[in-house]
N, C-alpha and C. Protein backbone atom coordinates (compact mmCIF):
# COMPACT_ATOMS: atom_id res chain seq x y z
N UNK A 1 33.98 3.03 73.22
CA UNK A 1 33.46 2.93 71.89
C UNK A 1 34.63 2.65 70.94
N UNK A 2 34.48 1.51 69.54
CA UNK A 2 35.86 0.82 69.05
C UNK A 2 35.39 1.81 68.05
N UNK A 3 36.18 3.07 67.32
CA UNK A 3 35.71 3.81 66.46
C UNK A 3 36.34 3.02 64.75
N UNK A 4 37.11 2.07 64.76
CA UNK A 4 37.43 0.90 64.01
C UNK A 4 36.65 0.41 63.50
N UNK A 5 35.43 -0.29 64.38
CA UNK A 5 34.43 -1.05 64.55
C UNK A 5 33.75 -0.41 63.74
N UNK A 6 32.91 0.81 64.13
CA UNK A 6 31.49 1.53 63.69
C UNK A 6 32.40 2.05 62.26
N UNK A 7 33.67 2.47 61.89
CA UNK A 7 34.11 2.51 60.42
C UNK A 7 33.95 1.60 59.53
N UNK A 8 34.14 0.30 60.44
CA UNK A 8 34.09 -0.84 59.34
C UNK A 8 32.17 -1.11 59.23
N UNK A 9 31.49 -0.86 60.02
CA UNK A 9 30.19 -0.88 59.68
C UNK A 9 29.99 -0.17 59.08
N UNK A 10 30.44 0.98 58.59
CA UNK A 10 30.14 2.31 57.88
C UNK A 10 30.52 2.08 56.30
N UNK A 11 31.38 1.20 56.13
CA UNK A 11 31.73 0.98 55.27
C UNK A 11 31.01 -0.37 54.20
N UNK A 12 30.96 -1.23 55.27
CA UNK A 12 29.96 -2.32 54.97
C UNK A 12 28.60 -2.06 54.57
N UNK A 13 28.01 -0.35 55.18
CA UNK A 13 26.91 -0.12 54.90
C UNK A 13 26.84 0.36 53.89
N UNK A 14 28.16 1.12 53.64
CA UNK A 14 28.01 2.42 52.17
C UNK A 14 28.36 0.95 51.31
N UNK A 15 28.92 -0.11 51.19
CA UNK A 15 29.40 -0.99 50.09
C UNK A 15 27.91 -1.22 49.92
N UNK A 16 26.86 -1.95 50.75
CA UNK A 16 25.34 -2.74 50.12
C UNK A 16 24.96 -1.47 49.69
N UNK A 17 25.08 -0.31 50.54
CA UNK A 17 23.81 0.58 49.40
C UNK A 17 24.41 1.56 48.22
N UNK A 18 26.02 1.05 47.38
CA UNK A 18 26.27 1.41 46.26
C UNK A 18 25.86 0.03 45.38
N UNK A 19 25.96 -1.36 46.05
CA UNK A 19 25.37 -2.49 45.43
C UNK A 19 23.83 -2.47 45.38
N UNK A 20 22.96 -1.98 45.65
CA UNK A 20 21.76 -1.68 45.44
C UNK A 20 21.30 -0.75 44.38
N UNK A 21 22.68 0.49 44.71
CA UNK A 21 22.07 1.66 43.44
C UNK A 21 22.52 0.85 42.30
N UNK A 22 23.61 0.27 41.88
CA UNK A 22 23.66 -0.32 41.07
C UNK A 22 22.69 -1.52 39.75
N UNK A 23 22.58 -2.22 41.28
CA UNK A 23 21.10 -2.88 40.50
C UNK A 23 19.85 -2.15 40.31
N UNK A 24 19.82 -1.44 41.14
CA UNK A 24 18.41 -0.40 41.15
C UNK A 24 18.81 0.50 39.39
N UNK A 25 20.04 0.77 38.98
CA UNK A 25 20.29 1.51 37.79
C UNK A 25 20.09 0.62 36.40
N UNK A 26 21.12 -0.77 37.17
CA UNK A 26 20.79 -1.95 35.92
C UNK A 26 19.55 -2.44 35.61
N UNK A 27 18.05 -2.44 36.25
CA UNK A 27 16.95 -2.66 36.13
C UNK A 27 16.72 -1.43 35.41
N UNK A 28 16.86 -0.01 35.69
CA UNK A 28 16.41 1.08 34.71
C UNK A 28 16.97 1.10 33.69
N UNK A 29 18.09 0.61 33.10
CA UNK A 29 18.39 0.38 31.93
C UNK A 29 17.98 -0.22 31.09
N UNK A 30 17.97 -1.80 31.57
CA UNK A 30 17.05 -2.51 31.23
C UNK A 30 15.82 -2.09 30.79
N UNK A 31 14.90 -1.61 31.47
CA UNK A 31 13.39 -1.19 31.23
C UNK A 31 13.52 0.38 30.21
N UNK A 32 14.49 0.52 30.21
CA UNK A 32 14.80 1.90 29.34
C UNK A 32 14.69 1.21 27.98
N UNK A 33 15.84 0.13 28.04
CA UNK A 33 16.15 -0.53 27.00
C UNK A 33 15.06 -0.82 26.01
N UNK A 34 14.49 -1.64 26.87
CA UNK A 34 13.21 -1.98 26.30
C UNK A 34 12.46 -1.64 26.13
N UNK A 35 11.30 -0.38 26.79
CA UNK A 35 11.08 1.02 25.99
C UNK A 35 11.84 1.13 24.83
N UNK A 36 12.82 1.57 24.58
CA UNK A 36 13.49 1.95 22.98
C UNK A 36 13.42 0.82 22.19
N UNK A 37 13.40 -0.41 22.51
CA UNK A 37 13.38 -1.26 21.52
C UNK A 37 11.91 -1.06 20.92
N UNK A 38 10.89 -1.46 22.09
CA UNK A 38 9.97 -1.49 21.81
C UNK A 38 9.34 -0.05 20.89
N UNK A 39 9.79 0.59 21.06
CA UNK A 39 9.24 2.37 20.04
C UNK A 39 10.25 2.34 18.58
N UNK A 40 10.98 1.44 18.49
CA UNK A 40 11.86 1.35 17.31
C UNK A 40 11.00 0.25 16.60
N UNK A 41 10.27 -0.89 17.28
CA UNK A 41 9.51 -1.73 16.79
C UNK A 41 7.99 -1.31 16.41
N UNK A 42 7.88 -0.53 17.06
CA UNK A 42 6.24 0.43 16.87
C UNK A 42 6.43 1.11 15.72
N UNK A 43 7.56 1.68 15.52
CA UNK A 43 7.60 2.82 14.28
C UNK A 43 8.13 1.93 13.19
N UNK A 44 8.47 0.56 13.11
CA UNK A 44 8.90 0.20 11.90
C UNK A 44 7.85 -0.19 11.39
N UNK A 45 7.39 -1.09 12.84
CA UNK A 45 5.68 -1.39 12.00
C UNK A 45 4.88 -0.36 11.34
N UNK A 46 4.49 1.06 12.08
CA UNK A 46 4.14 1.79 11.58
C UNK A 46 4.42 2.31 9.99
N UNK A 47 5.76 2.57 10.06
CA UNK A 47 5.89 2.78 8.42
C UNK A 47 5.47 1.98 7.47
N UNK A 48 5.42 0.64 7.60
CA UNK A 48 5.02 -0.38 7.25
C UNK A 48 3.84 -0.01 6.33
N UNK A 49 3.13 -0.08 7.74
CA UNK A 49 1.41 -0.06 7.73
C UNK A 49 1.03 1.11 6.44
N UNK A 50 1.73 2.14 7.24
CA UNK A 50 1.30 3.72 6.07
C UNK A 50 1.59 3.53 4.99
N UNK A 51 3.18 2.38 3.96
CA UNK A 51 3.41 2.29 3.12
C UNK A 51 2.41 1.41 2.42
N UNK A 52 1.59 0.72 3.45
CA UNK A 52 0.97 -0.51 2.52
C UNK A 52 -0.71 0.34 2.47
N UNK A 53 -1.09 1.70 3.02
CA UNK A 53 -1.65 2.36 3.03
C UNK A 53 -2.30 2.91 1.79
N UNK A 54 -0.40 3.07 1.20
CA UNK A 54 -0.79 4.26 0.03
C UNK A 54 -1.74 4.00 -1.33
N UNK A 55 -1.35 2.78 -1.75
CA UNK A 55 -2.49 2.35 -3.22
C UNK A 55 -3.58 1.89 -1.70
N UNK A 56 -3.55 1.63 -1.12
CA UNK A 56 -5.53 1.48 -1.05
C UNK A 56 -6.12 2.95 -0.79
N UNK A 57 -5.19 3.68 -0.83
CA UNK A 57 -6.00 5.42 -1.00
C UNK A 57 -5.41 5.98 -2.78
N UNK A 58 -5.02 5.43 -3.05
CA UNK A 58 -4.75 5.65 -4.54
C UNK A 58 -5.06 4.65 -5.40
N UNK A 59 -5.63 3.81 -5.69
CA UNK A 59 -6.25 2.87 -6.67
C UNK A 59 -5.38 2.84 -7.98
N UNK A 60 -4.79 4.21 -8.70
CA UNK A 60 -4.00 4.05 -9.65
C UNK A 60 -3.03 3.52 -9.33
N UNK A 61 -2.17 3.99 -8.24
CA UNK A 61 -0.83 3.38 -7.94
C UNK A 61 -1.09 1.81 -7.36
N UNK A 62 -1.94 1.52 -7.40
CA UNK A 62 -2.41 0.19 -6.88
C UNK A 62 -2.02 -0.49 -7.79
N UNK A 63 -2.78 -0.30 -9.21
CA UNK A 63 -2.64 -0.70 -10.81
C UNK A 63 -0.91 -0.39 -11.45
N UNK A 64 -0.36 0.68 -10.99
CA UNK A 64 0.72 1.21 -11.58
C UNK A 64 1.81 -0.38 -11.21
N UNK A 65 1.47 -0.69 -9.54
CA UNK A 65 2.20 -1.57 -9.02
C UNK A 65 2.22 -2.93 -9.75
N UNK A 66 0.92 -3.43 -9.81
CA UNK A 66 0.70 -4.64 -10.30
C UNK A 66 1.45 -4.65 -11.56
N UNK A 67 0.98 -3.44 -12.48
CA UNK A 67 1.52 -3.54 -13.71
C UNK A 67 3.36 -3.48 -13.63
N UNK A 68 3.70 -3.18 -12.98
CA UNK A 68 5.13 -3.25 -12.96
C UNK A 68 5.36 -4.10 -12.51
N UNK A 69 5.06 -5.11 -11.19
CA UNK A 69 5.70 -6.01 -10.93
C UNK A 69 5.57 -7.48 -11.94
N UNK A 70 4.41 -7.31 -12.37
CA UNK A 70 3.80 -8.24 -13.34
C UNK A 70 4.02 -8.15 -14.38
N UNK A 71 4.01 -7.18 -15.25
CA UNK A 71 4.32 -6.50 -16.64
C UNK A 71 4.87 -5.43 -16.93
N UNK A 72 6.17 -4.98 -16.57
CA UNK A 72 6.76 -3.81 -16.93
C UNK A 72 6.62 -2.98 -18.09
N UNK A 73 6.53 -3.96 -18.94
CA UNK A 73 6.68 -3.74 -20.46
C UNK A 73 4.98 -2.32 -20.31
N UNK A 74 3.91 -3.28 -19.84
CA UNK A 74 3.43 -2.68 -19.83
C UNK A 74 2.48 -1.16 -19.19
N UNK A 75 3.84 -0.48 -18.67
CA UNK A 75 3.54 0.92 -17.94
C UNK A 75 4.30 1.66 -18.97
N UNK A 76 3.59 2.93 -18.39
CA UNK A 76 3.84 4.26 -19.60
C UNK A 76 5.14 4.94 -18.53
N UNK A 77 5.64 5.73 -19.24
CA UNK A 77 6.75 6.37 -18.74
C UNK A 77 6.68 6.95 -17.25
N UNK A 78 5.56 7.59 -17.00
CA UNK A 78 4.78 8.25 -16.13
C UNK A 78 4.40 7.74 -15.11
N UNK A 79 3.83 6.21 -15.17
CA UNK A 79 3.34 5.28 -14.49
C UNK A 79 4.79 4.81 -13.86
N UNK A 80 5.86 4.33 -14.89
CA UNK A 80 7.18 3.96 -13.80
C UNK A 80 7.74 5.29 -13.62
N UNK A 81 7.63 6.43 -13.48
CA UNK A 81 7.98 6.83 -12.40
C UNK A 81 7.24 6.90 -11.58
N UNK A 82 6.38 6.72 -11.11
CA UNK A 82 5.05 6.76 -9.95
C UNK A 82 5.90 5.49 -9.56
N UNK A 83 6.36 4.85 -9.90
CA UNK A 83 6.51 3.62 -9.40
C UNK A 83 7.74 3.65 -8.67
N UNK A 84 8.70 4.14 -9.40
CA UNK A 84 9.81 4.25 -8.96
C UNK A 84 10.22 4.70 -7.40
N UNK A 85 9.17 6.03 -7.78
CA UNK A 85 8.66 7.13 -6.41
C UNK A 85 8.19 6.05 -5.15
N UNK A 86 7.60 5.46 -5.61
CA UNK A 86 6.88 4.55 -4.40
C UNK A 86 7.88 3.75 -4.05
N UNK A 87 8.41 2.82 -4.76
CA UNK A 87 9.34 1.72 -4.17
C UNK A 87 11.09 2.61 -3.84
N UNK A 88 11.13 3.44 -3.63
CA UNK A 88 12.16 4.49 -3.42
C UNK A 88 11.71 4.77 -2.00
N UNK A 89 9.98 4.91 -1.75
CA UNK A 89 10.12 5.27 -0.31
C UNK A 89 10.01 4.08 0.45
N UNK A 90 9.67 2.75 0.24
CA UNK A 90 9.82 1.56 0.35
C UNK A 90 11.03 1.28 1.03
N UNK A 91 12.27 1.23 0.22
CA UNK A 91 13.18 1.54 0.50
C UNK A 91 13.86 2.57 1.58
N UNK A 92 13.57 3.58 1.43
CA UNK A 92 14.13 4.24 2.29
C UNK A 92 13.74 3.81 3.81
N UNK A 93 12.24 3.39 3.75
CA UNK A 93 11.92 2.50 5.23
C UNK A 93 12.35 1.76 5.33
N UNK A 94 13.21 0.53 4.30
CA UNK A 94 14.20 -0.38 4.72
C UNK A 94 15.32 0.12 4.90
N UNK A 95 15.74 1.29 4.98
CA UNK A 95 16.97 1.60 5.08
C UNK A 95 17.15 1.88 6.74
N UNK A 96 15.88 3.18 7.22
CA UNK A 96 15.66 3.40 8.52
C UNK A 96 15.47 1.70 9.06
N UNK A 97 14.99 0.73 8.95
CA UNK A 97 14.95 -0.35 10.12
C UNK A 97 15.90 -0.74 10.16
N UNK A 98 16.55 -1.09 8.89
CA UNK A 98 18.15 -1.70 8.46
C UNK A 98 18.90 -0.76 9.82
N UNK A 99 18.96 0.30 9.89
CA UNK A 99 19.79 1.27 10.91
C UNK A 99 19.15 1.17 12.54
N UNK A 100 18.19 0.50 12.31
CA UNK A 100 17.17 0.38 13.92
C UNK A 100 17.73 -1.31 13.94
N UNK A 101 18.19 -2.02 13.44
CA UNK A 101 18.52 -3.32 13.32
C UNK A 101 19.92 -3.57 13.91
N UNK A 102 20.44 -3.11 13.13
CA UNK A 102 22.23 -2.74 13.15
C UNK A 102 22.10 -2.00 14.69
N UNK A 103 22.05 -1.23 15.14
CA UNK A 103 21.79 -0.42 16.40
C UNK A 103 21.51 -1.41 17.60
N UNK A 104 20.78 -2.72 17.26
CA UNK A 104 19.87 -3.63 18.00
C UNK A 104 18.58 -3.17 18.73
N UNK A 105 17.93 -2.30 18.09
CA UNK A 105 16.49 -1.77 18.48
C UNK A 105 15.49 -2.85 17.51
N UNK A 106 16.25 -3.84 16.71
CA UNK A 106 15.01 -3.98 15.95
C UNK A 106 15.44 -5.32 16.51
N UNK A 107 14.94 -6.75 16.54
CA UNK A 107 15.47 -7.92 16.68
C UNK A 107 15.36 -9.02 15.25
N UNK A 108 15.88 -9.63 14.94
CA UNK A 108 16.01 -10.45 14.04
C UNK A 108 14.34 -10.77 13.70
N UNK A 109 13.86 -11.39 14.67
CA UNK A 109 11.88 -11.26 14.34
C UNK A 109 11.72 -10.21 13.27
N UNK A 110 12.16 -8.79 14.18
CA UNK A 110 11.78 -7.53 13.19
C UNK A 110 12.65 -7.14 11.75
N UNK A 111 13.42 -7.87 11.67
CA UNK A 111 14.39 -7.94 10.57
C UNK A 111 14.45 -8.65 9.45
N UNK A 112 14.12 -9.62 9.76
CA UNK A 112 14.34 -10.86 8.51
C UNK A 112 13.30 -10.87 7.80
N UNK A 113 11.86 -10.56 8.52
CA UNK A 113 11.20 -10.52 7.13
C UNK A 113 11.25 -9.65 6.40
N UNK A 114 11.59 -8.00 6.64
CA UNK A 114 11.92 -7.04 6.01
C UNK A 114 13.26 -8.02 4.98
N UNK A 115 13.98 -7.88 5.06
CA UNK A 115 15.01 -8.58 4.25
C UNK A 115 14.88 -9.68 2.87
N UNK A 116 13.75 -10.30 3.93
CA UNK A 116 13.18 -11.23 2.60
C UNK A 116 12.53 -10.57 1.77
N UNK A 117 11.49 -9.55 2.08
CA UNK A 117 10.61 -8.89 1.28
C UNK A 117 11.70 -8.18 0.01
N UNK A 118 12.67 -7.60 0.83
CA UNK A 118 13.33 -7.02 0.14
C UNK A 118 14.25 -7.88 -1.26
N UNK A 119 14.78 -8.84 -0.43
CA UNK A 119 15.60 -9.56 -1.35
C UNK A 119 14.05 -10.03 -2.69
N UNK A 120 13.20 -10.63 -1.78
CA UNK A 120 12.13 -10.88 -2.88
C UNK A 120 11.67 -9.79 -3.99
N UNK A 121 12.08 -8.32 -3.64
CA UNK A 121 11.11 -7.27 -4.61
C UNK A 121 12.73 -7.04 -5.60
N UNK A 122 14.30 -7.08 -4.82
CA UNK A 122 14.72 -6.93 -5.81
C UNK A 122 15.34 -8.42 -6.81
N UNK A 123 14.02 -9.26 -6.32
CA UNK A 123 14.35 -10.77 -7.75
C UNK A 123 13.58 -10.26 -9.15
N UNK A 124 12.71 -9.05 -8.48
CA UNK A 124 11.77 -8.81 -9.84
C UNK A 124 12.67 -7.53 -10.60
N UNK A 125 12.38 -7.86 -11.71
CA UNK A 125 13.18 -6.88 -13.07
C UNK A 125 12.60 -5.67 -12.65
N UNK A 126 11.55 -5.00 -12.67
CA UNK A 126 11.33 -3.60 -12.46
C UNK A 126 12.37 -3.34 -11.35
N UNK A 127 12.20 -3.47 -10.03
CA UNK A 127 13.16 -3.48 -8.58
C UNK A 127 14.67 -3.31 -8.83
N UNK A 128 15.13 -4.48 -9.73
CA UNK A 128 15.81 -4.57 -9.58
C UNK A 128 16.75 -3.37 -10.84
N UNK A 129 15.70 -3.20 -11.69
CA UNK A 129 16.45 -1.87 -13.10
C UNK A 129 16.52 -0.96 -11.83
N UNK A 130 15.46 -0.51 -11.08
CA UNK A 130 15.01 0.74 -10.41
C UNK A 130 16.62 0.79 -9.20
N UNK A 131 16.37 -0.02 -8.71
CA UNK A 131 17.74 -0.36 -7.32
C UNK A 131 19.25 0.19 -8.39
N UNK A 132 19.46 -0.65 -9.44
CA UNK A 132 20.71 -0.56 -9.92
C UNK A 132 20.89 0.89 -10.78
N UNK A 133 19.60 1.36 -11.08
CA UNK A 133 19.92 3.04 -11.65
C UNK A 133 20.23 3.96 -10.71
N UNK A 134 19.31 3.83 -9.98
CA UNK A 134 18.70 4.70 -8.31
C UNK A 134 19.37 4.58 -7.38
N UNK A 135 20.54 3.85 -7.21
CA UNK A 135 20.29 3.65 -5.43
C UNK A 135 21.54 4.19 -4.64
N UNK A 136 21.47 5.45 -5.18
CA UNK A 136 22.62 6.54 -4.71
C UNK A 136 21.91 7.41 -3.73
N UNK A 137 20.59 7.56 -3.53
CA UNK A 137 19.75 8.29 -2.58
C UNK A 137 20.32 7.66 -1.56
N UNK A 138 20.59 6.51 -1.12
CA UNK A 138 20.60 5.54 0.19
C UNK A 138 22.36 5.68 0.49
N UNK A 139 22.21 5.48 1.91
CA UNK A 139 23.62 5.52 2.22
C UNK A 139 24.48 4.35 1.66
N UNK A 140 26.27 4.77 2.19
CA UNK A 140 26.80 4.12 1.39
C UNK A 140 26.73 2.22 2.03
N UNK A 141 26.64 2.55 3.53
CA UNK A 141 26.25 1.36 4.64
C UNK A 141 25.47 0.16 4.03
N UNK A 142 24.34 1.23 3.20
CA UNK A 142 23.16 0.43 2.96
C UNK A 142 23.24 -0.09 1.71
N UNK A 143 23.50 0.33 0.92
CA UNK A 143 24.06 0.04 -0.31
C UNK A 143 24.90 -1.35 -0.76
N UNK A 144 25.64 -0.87 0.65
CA UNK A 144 27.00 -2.38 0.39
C UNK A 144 26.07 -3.46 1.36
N UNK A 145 25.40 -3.31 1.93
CA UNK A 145 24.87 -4.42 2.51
C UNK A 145 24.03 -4.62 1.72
N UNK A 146 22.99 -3.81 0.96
CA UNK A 146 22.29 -4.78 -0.32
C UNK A 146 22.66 -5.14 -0.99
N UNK A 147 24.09 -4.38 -1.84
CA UNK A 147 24.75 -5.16 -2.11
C UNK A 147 25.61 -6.85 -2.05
N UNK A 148 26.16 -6.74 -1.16
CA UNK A 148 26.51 -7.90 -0.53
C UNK A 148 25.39 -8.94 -0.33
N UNK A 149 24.44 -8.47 0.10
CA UNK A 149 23.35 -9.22 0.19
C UNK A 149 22.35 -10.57 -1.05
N UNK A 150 22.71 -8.98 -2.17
CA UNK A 150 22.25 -9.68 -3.21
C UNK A 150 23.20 -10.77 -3.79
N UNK A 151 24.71 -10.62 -3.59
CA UNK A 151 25.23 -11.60 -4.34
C UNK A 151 25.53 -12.82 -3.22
N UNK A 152 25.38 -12.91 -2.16
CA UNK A 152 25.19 -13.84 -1.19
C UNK A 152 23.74 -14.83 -1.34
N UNK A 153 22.90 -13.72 -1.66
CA UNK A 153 21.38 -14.68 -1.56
C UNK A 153 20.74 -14.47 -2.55
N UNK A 154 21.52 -15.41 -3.66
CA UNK A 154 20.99 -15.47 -5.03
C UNK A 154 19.39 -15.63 -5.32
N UNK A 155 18.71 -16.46 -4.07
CA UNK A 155 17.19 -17.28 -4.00
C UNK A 155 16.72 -16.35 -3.10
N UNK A 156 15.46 -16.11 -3.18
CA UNK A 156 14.77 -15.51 -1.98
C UNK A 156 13.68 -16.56 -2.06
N UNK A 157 13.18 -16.75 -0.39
CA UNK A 157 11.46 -17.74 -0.27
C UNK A 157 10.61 -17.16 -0.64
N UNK A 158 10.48 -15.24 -0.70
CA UNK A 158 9.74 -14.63 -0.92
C UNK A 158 9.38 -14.05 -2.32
N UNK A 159 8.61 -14.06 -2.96
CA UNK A 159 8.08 -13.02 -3.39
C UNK A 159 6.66 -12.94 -4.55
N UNK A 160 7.03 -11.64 -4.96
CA UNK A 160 5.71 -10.50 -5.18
C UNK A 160 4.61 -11.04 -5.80
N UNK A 161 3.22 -11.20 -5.20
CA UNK A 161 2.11 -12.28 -5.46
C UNK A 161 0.91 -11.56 -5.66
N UNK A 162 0.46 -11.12 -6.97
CA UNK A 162 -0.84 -10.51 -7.43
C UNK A 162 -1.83 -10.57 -6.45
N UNK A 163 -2.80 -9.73 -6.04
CA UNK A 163 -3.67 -9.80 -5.61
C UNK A 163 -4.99 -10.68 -5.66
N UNK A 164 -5.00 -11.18 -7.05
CA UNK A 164 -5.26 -11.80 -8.06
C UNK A 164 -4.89 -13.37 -7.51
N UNK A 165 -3.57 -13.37 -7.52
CA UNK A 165 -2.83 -14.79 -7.05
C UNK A 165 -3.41 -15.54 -5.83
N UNK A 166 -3.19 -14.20 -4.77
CA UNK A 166 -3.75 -14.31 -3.75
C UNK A 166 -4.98 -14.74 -3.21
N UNK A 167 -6.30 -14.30 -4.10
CA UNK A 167 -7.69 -14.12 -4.22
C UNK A 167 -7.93 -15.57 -4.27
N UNK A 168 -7.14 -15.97 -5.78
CA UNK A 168 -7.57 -17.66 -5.99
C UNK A 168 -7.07 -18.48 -5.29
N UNK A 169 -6.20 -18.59 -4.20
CA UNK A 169 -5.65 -19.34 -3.46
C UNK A 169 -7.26 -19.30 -2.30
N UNK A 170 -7.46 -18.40 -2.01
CA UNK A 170 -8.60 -18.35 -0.85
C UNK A 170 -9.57 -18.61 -1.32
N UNK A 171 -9.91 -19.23 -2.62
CA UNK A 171 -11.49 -19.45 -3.33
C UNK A 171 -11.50 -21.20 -3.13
């Protein structure tokens, strides 16, 4: 018996089946991966959804909105802060994807339109008084990237379109 021999088979055998656990680990990563992406993409949508929730269960803040994005002039003190309150938590959900983005849980799909929306809400004067008084709640990360952002992308494709606007386009 060449005990040489059956070492070097022994060895040849332990080399394929650490090259197996290997790929067998890089496929669970993978599928891990993507699980987390995918639950980072579920919950952004989600916030989404609940934020665009809130005036169709509040009807005033529905009105508070319009009137601010449309007519500032014309809300009462009370009304912009209701407003403020709202587009503050707006924000703060762009802040959480912004950090699910940066991380790479979110993908550019899940990113850019958030971004536009954003760049689009702060082209409007209410947004944009509210962002430049306010926006010490938000980290400093986030801050300099809206920052930066805003003076990079003077134009946005997007933005804020009455319900109203909307309505007569579909008539």
């Amino acid at each position: 018996m060449n005990w040489e021999a059956i070492g070097a088979i022994g060895d040849m055998i332990g080399g394929i089946a650490v090259l197996v656990t290997l790929a067998y680990l890089a496929i669970q990563v993978r599928q891990n991966t993507n699980s987390v992406r995918g639950a980072a993409e579920m919950e952004s949508g989600r916030m989404r959804m609940d934020w665009h929730a809130i005036p169709a269960q509040d009807p005033d803040l529905g009105e508070i909105w319009e009137k601010a994005m449309l007519d500032p002039k014309s809300i009462s003190w009370q009304e912009l802060g209701r407003f403020r309150w709202f587009i503050a938590s707006y924000f703060f959900m762009l802040e959480s994807s912004w950090f699910q983005y940066k991380r790479g849980l979110l993908d550019d799909s899940g990113w850019i339109p958030l971004e536009r929306a954003m760049l689009g809400l702060l082209s409007n004067q209410s947004v944009s008084d509210w962002w430049d008084a306010e926006g010490s709640p938000y980290s400093v990360n986030f801050r300099n990237y809206v920052k930066k952002l805003r003076q990079t992308n003077t134009e946005s494709d997007w933005r804020y379109q009455s319900h109203m606007e909307v309505h007569k386009k579909s008539i």
